[in-house]
N, C-alpha and C. Protein backbone atom coordinates (compact mmCIF):
# COMPACT_ATOMS: atom_id res chain seq x y z
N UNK A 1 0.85 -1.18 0.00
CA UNK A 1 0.00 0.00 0.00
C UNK A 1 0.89 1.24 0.00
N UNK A 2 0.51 2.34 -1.00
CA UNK A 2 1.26 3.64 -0.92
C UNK A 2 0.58 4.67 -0.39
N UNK A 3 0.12 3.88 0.24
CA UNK A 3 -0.79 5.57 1.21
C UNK A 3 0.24 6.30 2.34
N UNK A 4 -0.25 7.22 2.07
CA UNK A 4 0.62 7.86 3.12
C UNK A 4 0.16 8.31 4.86
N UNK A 5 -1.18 7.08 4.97
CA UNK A 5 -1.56 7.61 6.41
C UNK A 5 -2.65 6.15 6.42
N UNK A 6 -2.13 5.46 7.65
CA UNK A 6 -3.19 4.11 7.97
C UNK A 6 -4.84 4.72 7.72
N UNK A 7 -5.61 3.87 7.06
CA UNK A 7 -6.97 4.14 7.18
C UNK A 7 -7.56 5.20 8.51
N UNK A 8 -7.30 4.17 9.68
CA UNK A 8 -7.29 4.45 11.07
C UNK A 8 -7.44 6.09 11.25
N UNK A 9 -6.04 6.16 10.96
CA UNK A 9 -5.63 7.84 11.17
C UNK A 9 -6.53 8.86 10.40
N UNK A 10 -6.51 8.50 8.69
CA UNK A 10 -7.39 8.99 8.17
C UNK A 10 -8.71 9.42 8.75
N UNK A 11 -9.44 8.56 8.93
CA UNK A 11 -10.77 8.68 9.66
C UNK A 11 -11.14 9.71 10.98
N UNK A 12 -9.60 9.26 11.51
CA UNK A 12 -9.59 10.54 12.35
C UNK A 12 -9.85 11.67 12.48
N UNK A 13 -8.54 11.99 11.34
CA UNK A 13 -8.10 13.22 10.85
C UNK A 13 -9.72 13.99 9.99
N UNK A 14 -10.52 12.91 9.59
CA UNK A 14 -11.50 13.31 8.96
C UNK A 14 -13.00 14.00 9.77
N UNK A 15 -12.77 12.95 10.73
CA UNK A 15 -13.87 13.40 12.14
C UNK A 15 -13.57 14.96 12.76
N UNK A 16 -12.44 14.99 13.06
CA UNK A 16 -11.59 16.22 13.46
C UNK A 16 -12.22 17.18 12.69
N UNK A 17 -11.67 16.98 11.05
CA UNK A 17 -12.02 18.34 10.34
C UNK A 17 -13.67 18.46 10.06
N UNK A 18 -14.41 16.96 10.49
CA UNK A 18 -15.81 17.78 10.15
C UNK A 18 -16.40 18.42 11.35
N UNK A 19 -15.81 18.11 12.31
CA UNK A 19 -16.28 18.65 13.59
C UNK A 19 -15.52 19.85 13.74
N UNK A 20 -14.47 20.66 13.12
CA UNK A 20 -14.01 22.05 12.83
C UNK A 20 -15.15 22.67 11.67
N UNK A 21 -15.25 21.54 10.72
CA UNK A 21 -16.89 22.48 10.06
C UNK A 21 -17.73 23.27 11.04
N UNK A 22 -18.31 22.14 11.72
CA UNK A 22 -19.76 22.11 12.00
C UNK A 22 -19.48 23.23 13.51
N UNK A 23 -18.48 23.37 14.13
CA UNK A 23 -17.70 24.09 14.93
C UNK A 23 -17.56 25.49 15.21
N UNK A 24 -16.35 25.52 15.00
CA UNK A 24 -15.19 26.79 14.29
C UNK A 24 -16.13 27.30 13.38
N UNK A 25 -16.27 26.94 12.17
CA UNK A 25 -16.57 27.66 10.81
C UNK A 25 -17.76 28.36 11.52
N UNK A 26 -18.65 27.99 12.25
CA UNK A 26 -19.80 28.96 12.06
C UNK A 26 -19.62 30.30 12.92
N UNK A 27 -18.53 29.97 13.98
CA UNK A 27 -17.74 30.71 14.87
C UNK A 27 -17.58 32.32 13.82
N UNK A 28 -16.76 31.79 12.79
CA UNK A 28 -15.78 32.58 11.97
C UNK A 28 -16.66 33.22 10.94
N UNK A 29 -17.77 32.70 10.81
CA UNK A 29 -18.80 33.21 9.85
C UNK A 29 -20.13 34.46 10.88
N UNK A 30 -20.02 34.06 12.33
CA UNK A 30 -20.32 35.05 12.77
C UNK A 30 -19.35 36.37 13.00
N UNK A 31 -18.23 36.07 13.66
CA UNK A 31 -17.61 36.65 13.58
C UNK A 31 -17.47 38.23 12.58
N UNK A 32 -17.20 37.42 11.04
CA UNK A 32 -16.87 38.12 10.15
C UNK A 32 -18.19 38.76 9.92
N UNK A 33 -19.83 37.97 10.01
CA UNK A 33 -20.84 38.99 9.42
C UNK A 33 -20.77 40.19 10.67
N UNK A 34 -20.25 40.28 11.85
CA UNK A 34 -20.19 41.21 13.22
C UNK A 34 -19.11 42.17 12.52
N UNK A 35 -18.32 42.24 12.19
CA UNK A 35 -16.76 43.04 11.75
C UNK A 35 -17.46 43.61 9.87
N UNK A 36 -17.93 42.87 9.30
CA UNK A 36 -18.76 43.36 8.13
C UNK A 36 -19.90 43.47 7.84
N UNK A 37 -20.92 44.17 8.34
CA UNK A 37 -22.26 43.81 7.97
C UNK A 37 -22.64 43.74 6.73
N UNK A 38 -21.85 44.78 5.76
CA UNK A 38 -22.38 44.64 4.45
C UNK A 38 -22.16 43.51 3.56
N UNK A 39 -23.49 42.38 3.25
CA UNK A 39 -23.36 41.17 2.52
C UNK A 39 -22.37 41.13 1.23
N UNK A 40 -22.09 42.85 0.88
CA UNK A 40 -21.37 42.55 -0.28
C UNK A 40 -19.69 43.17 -0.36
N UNK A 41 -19.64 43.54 0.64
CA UNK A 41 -18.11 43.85 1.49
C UNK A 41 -17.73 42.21 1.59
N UNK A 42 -18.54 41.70 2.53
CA UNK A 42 -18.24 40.21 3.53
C UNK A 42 -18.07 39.32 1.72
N UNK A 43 -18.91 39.21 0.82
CA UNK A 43 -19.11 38.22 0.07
C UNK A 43 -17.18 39.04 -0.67
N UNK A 44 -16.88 39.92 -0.79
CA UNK A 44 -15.58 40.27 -1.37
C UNK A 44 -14.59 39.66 -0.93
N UNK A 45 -14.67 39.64 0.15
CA UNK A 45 -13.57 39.27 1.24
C UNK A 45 -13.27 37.47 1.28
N UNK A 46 -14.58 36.97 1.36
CA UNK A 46 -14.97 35.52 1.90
C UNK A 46 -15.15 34.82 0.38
N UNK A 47 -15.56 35.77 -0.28
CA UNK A 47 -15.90 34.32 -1.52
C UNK A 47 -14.52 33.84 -2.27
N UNK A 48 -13.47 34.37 -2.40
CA UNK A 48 -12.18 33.68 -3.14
C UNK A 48 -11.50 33.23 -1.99
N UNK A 49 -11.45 33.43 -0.62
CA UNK A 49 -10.89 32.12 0.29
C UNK A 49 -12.25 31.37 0.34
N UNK A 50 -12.91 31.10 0.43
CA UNK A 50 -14.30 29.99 -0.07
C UNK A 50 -13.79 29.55 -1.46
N UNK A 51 -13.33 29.79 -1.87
CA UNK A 51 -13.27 29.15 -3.74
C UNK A 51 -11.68 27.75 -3.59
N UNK A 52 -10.85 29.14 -2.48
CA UNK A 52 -9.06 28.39 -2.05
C UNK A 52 -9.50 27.23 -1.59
N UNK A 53 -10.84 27.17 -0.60
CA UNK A 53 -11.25 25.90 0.80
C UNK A 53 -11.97 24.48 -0.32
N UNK A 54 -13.11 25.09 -0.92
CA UNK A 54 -13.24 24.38 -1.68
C UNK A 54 -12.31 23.70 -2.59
N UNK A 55 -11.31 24.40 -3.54
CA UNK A 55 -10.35 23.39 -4.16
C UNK A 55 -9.76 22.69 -3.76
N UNK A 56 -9.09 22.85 -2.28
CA UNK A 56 -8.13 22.36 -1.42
C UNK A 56 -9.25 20.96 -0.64
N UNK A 57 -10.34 21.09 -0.42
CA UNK A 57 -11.03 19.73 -0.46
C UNK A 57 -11.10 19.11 -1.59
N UNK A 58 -11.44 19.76 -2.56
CA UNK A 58 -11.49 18.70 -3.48
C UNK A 58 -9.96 17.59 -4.20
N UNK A 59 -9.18 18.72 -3.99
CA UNK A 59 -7.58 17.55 -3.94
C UNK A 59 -7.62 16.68 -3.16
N UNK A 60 -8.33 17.49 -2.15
CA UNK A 60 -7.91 16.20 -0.87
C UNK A 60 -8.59 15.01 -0.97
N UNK A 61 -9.95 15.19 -2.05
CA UNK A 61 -10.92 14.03 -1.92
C UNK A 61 -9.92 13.13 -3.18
N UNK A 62 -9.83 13.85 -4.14
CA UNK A 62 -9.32 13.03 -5.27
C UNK A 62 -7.94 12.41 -4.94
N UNK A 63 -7.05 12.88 -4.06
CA UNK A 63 -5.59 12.45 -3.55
C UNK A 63 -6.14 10.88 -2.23
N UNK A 64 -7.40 10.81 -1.54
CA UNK A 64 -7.44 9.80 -1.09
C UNK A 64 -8.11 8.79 -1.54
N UNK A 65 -8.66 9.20 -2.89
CA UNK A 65 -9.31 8.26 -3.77
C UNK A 65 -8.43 7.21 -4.44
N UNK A 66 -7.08 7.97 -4.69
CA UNK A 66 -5.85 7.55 -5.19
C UNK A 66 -5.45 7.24 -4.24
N UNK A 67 -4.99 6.87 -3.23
CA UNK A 67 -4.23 6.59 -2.44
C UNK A 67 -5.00 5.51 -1.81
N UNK A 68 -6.32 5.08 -1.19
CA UNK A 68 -6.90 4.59 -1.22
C UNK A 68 -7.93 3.20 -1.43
N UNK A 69 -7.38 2.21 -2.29
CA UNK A 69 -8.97 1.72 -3.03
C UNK A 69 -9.90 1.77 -2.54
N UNK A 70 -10.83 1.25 -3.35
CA UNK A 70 -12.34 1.41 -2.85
C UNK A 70 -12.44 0.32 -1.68
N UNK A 71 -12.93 0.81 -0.67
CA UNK A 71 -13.41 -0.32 0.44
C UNK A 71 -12.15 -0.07 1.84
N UNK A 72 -11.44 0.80 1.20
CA UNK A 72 -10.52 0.86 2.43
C UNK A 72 -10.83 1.67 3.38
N UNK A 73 -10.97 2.43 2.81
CA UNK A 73 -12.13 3.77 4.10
C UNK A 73 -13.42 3.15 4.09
N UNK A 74 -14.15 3.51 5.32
CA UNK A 74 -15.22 3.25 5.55
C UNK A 74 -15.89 4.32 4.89
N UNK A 75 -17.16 3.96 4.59
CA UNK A 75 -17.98 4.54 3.85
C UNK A 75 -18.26 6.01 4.45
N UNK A 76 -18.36 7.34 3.66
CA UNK A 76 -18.89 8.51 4.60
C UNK A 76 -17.36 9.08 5.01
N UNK A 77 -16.52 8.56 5.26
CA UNK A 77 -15.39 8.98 5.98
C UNK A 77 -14.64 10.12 5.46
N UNK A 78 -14.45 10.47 4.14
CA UNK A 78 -13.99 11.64 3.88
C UNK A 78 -14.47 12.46 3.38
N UNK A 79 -14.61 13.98 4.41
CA UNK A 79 -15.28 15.33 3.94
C UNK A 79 -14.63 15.50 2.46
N UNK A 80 -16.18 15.42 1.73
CA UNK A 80 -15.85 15.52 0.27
C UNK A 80 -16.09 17.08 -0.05
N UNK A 81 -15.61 17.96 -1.06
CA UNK A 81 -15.48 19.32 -1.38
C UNK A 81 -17.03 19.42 -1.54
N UNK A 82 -18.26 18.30 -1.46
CA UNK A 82 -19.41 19.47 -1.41
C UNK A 82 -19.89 19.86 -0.18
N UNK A 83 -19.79 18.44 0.75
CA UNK A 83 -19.92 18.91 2.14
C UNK A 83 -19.26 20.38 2.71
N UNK A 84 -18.27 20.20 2.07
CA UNK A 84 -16.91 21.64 2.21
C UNK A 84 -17.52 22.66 2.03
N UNK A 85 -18.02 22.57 0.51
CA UNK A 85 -19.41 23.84 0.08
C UNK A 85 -20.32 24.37 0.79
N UNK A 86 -20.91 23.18 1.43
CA UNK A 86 -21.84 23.48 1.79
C UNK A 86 -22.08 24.42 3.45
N UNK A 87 -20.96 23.74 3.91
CA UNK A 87 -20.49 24.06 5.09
C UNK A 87 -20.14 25.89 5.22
N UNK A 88 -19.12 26.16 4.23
CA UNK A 88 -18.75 27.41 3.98
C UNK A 88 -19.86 28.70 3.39
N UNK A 89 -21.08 28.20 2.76
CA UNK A 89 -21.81 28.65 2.45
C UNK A 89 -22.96 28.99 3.42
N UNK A 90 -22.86 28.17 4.28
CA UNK A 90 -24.09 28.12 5.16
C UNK A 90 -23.24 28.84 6.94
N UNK A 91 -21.88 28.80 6.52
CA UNK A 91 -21.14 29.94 7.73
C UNK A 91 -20.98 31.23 7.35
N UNK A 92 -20.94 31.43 5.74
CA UNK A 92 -20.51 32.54 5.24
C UNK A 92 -21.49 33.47 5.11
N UNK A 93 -22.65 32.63 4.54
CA UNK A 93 -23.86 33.48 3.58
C UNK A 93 -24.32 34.37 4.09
């Protein structure tokens, strides 16, 4: 196997970052609408690091797809770039 991280860990590492979604992110999405009220100041600021977060999941989904085969992760286990979307959209909007 050429993975570069036991299943195990993976899964971890994956729980971790959806529980920094569901977390943090909404933290940071209040935050920023408090420091910007204007939806179209905040959408300037937030939508091209939203565009960086999204690509950077989606490598990450396609790099453990490859690394991976099918059946080695448990099913559900890696935050895929729409969950990512969706997440950022619904802290940001």
């Amino acid at each position: 196997m050429s993975a570069f991280a036991l299943p195990g860990r993976v899964a971890e590492l994956m729980t971790r970052l959806r529980g920094s979604l569901a977390t943090v992110l909404p933290e940071v999405g209040g935050a920023l609408r408090r420091l910007l009220p204007d939806p179209e100041a905040r959408a300037s600021l937030a939508d091209p690091i939203a565009a960086n977060i999204q690509d950077t999941f989606a490598q990450l989904q396609q790099l453990l797809e490859r690394e991976f085969p099918e059946g080695t992760l448990e099913p559900g286990v890696v935050v895929t770039a729409k969950e990512a979307a969706e997440a950022l959209h619904k802290a940001l909007g």
